[in-house]
N, C-alpha and C. Protein backbone atom coordinates (compact mmCIF):
# COMPACT_ATOMS: atom_id res chain seq x y z
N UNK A 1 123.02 21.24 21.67
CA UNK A 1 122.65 22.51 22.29
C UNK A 1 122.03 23.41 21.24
N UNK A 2 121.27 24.12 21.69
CA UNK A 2 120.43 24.89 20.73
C UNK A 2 121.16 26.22 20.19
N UNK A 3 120.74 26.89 18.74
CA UNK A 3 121.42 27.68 18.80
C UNK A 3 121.16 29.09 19.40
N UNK A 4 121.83 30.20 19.90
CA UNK A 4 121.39 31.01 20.83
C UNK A 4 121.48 32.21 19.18
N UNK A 5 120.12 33.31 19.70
CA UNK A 5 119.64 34.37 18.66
C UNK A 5 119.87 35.57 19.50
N UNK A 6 119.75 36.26 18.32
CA UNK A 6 120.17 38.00 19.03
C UNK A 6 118.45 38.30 20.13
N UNK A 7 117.28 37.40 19.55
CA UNK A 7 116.06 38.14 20.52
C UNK A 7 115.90 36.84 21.62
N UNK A 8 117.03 35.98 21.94
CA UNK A 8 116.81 34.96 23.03
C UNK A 8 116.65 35.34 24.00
N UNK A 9 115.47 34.87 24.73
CA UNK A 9 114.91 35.24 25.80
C UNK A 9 116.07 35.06 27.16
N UNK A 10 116.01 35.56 28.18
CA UNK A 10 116.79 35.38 30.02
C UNK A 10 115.64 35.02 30.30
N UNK A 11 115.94 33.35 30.31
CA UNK A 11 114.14 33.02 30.83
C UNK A 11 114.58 33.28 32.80
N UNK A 12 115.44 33.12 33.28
CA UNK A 12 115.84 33.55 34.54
C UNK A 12 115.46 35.12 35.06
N UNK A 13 114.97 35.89 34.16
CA UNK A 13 114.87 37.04 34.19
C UNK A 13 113.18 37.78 34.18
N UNK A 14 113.01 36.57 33.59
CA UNK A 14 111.60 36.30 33.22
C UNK A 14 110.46 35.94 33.79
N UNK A 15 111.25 35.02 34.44
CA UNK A 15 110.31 33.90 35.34
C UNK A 15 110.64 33.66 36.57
N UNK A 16 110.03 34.09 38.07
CA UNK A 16 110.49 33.51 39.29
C UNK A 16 110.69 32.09 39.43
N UNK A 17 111.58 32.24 40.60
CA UNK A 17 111.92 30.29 40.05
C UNK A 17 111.02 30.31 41.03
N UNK A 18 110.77 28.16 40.80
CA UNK A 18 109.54 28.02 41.76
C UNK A 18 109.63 27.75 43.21
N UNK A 19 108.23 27.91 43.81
CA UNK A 19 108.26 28.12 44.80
C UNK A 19 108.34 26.68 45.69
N UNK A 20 109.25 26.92 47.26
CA UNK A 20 110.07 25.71 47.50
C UNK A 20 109.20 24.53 47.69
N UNK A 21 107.89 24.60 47.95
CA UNK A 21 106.69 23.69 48.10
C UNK A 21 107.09 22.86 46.60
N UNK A 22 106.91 23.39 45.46
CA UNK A 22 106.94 23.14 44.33
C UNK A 22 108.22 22.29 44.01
N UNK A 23 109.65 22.53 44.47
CA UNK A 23 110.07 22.17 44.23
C UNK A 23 110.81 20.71 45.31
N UNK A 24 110.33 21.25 46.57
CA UNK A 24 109.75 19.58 47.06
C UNK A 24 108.93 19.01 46.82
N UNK A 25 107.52 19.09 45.93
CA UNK A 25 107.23 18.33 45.31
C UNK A 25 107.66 16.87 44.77
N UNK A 26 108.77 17.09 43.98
CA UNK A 26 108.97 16.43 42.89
C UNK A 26 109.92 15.27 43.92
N UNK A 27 109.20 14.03 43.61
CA UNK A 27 109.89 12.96 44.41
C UNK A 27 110.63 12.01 43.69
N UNK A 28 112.16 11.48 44.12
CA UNK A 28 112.39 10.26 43.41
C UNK A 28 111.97 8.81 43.54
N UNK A 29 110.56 8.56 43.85
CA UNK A 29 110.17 7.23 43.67
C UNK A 29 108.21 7.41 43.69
N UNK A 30 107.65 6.65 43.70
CA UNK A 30 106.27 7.03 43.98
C UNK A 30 105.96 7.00 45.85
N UNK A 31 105.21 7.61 46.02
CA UNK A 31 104.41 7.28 47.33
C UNK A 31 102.96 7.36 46.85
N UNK A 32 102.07 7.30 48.05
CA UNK A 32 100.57 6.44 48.01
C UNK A 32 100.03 7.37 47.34
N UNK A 33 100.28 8.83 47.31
CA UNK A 33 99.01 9.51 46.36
C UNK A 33 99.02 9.26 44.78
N UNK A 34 100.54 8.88 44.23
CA UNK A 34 100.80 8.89 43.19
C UNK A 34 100.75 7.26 42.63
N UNK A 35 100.86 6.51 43.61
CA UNK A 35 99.95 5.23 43.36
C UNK A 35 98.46 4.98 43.41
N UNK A 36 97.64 6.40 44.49
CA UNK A 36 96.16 6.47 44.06
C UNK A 36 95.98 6.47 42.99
N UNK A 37 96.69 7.87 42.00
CA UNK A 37 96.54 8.46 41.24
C UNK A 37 96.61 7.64 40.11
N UNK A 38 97.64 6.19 40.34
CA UNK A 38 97.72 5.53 38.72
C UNK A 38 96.51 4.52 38.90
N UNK A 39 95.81 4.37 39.95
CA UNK A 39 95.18 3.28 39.89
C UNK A 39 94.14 3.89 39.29
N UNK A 40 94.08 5.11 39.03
CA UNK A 40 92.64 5.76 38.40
C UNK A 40 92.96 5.80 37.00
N UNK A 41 94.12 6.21 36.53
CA UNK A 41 94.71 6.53 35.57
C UNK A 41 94.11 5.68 34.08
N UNK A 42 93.80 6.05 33.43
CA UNK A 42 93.34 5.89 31.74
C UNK A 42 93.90 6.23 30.46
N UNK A 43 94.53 7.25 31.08
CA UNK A 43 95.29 8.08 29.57
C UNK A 43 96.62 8.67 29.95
N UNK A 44 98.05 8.75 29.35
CA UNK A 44 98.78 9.82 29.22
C UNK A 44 99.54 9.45 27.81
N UNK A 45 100.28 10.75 27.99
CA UNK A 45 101.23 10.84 26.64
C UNK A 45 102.70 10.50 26.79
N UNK A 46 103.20 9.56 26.37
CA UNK A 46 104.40 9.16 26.32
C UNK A 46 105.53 9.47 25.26
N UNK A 47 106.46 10.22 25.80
CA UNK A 47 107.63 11.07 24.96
C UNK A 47 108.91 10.60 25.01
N UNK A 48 109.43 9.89 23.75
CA UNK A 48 110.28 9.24 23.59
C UNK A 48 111.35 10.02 22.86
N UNK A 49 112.94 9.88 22.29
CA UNK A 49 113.52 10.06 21.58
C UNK A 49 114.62 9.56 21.03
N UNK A 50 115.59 9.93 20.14
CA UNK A 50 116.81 9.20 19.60
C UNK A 50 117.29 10.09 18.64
N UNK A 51 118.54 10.09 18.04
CA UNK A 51 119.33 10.93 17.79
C UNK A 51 118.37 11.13 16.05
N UNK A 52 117.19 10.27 15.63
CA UNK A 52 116.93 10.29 14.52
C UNK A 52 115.44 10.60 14.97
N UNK A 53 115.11 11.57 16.16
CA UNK A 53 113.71 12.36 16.13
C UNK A 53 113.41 11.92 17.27
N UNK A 54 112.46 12.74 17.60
CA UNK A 54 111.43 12.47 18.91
C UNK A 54 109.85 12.09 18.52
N UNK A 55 109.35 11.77 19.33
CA UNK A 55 107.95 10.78 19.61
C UNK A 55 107.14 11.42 20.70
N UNK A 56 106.05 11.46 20.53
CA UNK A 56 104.70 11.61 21.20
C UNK A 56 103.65 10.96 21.32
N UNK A 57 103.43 9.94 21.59
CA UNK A 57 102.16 8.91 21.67
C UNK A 57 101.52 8.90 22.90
N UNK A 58 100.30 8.75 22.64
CA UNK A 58 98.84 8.54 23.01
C UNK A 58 98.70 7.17 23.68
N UNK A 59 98.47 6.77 24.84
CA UNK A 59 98.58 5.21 25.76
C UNK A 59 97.39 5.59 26.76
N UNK A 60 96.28 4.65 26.78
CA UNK A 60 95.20 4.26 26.88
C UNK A 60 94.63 3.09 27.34
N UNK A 61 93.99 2.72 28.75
CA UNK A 61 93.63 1.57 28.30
C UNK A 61 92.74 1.60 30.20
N UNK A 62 92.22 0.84 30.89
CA UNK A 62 90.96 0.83 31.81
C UNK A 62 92.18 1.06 32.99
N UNK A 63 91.12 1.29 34.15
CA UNK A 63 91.80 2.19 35.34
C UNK A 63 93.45 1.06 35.90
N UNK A 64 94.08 1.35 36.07
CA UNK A 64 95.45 0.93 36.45
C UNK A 64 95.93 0.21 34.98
N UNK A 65 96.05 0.22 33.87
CA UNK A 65 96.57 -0.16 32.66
C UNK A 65 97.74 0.27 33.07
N UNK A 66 98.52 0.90 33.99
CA UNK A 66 100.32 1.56 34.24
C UNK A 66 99.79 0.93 35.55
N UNK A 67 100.63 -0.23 35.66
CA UNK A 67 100.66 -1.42 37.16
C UNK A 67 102.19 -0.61 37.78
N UNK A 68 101.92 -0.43 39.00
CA UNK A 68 102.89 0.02 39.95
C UNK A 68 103.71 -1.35 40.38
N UNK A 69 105.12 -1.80 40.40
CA UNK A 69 105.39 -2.89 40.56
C UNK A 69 106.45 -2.77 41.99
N UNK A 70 107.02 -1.21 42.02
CA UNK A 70 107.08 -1.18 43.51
C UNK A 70 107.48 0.06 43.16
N UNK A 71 107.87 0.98 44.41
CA UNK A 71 108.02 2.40 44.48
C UNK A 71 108.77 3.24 43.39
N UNK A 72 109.43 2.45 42.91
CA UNK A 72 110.85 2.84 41.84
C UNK A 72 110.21 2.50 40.56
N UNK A 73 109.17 1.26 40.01
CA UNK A 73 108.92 0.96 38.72
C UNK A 73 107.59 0.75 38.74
N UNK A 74 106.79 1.38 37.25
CA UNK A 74 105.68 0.89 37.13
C UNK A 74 105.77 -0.26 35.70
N UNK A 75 104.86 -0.75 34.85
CA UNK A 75 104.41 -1.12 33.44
C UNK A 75 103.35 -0.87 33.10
N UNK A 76 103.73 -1.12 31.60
CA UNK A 76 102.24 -0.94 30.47
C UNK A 76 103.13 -1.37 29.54
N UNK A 77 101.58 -2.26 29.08
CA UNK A 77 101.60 -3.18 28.14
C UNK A 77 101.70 -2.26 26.43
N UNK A 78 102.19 -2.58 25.74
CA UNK A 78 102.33 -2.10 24.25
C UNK A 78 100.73 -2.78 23.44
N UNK A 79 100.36 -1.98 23.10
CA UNK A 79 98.83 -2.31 22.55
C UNK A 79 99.07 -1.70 20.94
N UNK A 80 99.23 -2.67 19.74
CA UNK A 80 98.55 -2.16 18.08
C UNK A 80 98.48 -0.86 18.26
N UNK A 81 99.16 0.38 17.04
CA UNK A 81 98.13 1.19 16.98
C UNK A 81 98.61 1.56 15.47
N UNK A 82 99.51 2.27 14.97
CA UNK A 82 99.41 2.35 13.38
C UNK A 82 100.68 1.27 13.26
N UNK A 83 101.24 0.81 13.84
CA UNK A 83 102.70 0.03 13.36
C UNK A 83 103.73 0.71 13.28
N UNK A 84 103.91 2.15 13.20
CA UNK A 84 104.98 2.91 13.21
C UNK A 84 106.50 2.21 14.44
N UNK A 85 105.26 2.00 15.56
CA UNK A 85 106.52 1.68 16.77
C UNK A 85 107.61 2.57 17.28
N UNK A 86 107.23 4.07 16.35
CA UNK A 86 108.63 4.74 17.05
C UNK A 86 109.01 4.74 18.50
N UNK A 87 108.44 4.65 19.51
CA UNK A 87 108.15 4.54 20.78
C UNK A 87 108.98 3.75 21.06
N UNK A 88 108.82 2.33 20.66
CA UNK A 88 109.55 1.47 21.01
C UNK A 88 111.13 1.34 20.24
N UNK A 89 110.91 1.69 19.14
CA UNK A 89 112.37 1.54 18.38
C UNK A 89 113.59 2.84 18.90
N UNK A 90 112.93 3.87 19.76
CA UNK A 90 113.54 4.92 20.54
C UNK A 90 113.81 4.42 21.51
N UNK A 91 112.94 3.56 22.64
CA UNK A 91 113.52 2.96 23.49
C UNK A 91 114.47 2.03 23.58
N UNK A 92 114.76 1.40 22.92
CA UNK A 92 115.96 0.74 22.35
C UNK A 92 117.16 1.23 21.90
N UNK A 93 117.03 2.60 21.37
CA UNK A 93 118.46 3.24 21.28
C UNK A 93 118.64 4.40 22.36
N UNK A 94 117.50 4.86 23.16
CA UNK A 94 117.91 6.00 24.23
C UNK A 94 116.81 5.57 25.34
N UNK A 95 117.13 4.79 26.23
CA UNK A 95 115.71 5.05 27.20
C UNK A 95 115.00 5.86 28.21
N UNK A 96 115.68 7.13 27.57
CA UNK A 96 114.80 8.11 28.48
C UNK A 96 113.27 8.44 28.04
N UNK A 97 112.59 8.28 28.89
CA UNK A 97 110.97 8.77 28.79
C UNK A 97 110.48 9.63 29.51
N UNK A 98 109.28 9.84 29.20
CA UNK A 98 108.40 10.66 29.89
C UNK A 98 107.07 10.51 29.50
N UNK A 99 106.29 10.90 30.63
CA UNK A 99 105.24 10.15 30.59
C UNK A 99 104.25 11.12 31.29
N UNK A 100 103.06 11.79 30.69
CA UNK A 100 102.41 12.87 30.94
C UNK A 100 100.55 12.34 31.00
N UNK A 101 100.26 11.98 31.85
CA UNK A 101 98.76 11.45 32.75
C UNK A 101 97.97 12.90 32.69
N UNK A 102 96.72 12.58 32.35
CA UNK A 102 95.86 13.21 32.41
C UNK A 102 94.45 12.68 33.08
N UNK A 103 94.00 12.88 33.50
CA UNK A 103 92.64 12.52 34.56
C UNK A 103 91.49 13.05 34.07
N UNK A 104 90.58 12.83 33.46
CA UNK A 104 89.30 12.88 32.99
C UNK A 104 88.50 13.82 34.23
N UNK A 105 88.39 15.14 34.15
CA UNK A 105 87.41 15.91 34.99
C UNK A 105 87.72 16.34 36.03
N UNK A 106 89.55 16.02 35.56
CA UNK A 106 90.30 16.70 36.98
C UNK A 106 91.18 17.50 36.61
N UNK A 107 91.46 18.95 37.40
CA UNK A 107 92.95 20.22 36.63
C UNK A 107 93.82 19.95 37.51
N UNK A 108 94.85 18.80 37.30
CA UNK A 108 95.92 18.27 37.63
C UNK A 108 96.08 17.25 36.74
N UNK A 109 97.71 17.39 36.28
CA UNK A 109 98.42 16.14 35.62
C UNK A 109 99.42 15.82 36.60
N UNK A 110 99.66 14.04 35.90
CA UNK A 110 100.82 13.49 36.57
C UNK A 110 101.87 13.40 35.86
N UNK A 111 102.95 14.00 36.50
CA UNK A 111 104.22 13.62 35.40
C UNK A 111 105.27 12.56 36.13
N UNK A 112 105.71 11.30 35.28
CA UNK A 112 106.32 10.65 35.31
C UNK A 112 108.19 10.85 34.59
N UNK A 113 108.84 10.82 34.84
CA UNK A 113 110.33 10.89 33.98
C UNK A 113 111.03 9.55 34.47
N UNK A 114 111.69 9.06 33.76
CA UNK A 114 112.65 7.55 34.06
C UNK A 114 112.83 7.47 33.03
N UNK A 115 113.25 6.13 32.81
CA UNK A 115 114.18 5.33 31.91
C UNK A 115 113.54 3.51 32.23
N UNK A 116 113.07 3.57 30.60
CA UNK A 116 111.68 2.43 30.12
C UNK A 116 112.90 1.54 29.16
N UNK A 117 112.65 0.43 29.51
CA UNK A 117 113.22 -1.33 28.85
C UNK A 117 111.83 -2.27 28.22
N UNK A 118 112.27 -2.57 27.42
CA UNK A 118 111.08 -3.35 26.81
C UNK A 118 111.21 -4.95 27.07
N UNK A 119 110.53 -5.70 27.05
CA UNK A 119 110.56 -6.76 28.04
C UNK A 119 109.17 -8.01 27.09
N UNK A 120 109.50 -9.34 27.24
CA UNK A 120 108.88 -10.03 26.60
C UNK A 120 108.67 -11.04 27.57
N UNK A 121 108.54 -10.87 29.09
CA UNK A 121 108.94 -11.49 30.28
C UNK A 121 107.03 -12.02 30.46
N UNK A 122 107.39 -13.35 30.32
CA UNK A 122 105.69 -14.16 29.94
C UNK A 122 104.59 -13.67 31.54
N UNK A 123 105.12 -13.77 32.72
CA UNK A 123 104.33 -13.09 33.21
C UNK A 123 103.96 -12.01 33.48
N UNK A 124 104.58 -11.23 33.17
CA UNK A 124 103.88 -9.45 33.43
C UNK A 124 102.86 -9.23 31.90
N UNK A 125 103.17 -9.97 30.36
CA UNK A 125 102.52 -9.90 30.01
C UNK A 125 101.08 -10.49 30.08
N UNK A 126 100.88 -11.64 30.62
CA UNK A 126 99.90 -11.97 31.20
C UNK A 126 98.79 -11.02 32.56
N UNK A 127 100.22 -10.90 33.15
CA UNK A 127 99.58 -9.55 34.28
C UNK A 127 98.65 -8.20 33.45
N UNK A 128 99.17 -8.24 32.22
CA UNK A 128 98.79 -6.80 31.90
C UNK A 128 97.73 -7.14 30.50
N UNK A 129 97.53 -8.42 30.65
CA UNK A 129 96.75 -8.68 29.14
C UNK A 129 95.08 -7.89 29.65
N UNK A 130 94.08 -7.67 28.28
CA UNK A 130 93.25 -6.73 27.95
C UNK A 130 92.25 -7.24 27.05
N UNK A 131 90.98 -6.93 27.31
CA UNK A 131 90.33 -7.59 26.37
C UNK A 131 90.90 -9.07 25.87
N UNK A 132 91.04 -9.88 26.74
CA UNK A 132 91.04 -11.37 26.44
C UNK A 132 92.64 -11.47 25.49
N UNK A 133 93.04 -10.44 25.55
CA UNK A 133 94.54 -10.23 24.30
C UNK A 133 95.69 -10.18 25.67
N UNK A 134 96.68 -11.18 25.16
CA UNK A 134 97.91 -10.31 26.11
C UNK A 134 99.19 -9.97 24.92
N UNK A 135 99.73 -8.93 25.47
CA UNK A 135 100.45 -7.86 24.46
C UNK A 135 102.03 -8.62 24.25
N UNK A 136 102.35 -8.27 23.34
CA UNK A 136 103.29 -8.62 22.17
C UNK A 136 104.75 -8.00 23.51
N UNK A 137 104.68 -7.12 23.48
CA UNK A 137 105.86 -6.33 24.86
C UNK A 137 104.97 -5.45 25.79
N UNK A 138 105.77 -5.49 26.77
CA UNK A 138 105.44 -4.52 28.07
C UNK A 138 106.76 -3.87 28.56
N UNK A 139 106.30 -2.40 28.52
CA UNK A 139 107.46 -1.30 29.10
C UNK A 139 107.76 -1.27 30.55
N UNK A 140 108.67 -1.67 30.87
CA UNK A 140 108.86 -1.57 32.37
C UNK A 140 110.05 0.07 32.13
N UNK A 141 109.28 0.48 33.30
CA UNK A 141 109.73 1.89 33.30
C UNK A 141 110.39 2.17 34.68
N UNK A 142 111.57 2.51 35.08
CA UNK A 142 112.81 2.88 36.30
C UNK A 142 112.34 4.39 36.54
N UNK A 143 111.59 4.96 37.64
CA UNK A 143 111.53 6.07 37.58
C UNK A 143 112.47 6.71 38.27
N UNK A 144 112.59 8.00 37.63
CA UNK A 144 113.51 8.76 38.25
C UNK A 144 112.83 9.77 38.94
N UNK A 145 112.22 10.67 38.53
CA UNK A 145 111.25 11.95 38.80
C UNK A 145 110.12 11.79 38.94
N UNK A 146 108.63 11.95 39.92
CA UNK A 146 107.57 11.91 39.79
C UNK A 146 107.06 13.61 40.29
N UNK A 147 106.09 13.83 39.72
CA UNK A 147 105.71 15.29 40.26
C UNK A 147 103.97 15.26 39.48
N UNK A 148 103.49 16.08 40.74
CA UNK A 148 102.13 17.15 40.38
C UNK A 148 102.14 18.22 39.22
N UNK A 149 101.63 18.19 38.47
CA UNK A 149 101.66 19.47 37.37
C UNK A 149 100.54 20.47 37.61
N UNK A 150 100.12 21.75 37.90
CA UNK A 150 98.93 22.06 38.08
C UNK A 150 98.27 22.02 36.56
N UNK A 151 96.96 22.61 36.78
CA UNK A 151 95.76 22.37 35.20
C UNK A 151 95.44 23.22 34.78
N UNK A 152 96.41 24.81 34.77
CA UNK A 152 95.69 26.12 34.29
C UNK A 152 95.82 25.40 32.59
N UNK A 153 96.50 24.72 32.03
CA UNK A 153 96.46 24.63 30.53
C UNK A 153 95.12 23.92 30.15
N UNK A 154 94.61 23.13 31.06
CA UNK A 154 93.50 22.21 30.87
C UNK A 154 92.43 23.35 31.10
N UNK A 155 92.46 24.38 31.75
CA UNK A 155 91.42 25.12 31.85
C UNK A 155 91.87 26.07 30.71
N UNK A 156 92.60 26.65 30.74
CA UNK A 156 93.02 27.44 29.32
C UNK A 156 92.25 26.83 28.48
N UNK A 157 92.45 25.61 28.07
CA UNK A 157 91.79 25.23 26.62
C UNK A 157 90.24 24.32 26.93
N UNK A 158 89.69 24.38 27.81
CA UNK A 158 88.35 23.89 28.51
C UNK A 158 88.05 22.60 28.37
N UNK A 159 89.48 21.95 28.25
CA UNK A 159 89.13 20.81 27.61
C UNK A 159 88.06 19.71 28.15
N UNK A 160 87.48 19.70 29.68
CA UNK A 160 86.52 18.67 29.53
C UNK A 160 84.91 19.83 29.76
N UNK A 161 85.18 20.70 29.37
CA UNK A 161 84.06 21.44 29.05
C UNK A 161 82.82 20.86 28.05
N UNK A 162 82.16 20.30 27.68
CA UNK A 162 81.53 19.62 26.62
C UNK A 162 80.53 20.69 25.85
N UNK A 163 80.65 21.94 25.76
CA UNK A 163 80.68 23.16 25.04
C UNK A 163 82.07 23.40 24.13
N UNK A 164 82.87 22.67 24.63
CA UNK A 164 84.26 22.50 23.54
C UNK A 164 84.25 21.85 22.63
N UNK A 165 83.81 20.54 22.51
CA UNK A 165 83.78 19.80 21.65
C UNK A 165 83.64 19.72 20.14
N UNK A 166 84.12 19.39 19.54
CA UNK A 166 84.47 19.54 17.92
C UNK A 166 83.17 19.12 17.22
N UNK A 167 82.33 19.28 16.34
CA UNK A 167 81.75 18.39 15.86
C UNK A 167 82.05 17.80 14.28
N UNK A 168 82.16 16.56 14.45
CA UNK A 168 82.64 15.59 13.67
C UNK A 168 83.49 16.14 12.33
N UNK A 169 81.87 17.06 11.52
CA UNK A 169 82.03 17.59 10.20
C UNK A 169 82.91 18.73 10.23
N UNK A 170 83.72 19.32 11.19
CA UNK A 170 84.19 20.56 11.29
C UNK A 170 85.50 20.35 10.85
N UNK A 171 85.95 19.70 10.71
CA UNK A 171 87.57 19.23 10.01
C UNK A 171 87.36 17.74 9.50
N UNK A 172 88.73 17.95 8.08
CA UNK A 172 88.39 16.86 7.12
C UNK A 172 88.34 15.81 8.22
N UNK A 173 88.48 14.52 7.78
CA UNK A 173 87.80 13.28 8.52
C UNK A 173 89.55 12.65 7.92
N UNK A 174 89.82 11.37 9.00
CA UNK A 174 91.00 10.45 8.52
C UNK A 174 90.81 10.00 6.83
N UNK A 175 89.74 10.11 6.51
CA UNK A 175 89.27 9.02 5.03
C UNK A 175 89.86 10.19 4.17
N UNK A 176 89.30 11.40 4.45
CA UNK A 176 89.27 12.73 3.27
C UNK A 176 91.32 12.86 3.57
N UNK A 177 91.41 12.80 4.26
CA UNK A 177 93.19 13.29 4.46
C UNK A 177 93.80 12.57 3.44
N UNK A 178 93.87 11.20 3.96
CA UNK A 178 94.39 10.10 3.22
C UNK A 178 94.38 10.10 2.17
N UNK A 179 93.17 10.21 1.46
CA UNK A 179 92.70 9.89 -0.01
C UNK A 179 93.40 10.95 -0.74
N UNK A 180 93.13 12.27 0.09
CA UNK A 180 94.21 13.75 -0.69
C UNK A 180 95.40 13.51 -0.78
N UNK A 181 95.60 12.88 0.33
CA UNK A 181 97.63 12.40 0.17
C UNK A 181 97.85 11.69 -0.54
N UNK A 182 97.05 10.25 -0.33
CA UNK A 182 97.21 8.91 -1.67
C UNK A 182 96.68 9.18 -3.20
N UNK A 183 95.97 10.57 -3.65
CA UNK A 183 95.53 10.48 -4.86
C UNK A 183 94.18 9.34 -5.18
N UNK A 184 93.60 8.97 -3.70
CA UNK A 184 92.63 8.10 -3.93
C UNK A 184 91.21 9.03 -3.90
N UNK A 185 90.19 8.08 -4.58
CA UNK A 185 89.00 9.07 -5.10
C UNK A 185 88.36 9.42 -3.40
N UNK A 186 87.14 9.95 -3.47
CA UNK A 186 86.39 10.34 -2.98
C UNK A 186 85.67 9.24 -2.38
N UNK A 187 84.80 8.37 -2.57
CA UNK A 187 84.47 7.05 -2.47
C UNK A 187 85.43 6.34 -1.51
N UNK A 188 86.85 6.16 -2.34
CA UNK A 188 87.65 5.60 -1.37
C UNK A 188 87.88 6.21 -0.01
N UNK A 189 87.70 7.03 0.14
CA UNK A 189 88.01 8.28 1.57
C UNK A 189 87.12 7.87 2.36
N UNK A 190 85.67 7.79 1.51
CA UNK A 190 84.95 7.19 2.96
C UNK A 190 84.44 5.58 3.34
N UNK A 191 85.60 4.79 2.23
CA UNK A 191 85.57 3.39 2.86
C UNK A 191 86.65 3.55 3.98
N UNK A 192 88.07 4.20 3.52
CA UNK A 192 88.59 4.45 4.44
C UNK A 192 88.17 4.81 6.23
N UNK A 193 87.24 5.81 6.00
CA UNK A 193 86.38 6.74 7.02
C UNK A 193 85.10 5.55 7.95
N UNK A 194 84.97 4.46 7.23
CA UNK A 194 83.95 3.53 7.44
C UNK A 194 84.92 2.45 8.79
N UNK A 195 86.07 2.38 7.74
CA UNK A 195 86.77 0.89 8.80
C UNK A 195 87.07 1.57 9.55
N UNK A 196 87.76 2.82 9.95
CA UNK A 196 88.48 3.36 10.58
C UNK A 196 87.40 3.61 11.71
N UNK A 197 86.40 4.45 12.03
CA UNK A 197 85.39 4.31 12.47
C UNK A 197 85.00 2.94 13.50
N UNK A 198 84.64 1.73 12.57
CA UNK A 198 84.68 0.67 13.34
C UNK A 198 86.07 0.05 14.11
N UNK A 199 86.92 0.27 13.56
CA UNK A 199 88.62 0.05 13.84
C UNK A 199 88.99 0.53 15.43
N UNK A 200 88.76 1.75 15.24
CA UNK A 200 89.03 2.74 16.25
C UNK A 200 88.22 2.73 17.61
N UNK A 201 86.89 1.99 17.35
CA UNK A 201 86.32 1.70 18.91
C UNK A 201 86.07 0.22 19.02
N UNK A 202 86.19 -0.39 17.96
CA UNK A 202 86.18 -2.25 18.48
C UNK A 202 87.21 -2.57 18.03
N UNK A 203 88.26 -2.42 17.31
CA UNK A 203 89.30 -3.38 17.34
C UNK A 203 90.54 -3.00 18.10
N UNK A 204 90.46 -2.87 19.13
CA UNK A 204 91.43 -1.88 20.22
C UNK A 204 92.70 -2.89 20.66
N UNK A 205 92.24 -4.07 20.80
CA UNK A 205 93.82 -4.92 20.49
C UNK A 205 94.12 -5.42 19.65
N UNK A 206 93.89 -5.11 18.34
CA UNK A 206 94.29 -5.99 17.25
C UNK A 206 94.70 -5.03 16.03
């Protein structure tokens, strides 16, 4: 439990609770819009934890990559990405998740909540293999909670505005970070900056 401060907010005091539409919303299993919705699905953020930190990762991959396997469970396949694995080594000691969908050019997210098992079960990885690769584990996920999120934050920050967009040179690069942290030269930063580059859009299962 957190600790409570002399300027802690009465968020009850603060905030109307929501409104009852809103809070029928939130269903315990999927129905058809929220199975439309994964079959479009490309991207969300998956939030893991354990008594030794929490996790935020980035999961990606072509339209239905999160296979609906019936109203109560979906999967996704575990795809390479730095080796860290906290994701998975959290799921193994706490399996609560969450799982936050975002839609490319749309102000609505999907939120997912359950409880994810990791699984080495030869056909679903086959079901879920990618680019000619099938994956090492696949998360089968027990949902508990599904709900609509509205998109004022996606419009807050304009994000598929393409007047937003960063350009490249405007913050150091992965090569320049690294090399400052590792004490490696300049040169090295942008061999670093070179693979990473090619890494990052062709070697996506490996």
């Amino acid at each position: 439990m957190s600790a409570q401060h002399a300027d802690t907010p009465n968020l009850d005091a603060l905030y109307d609770p929501p409104m009852e539409h809103v809070q029928k919303a939130v269903m315990p299993e999927l129905i058809d819009f929220h199975i439309q919705y994964l079959r479009k699905a490309v991207f969300f953020c998956l939030a893991t934890g354990r008594d030794g930190g929490l996790d935020a990762s980035p999961r990606g991959g072509p339209p239905g990559f999160v296979r609906t396997l019936d109203p109560k469970t979906v999967a996704f396949a575990d795809w390479p990405g730095n080796n860290r694995i906290e994701s998975m080594r959290n799921l193994q000691a706490d399996d609560r998740l969450g799982m936050l969908f975002l839609f490319p050019g749309l102000d609505v997210f999907m939120r997912i909540n359950g409880r994810g098992r990791l699984t080495q079960d030869a056909t679903l990885r086959s079901d879920l293999a990618e680019g000619g690769k099938v994956p090492k584990v696949v998360v089968v996920v027990t949902v508990d909670e599904v709900l609509f999120h509205c998109g004022k934050a996606l419009n807050r920050a304009r994000l598929w505005d393409p007047a937003t967009r960063l350009e490249r040179g405007s913050l150091p690069t992965p090569g320049q970070m690294l090399a400052a942290m590792t004490r490696k030269t300049a040169a090295e930063g942008r061999a670093i900056d070179a693979h990473y580059d090619h890494a990052v859009r062709t070697d996506l299962y490996s």
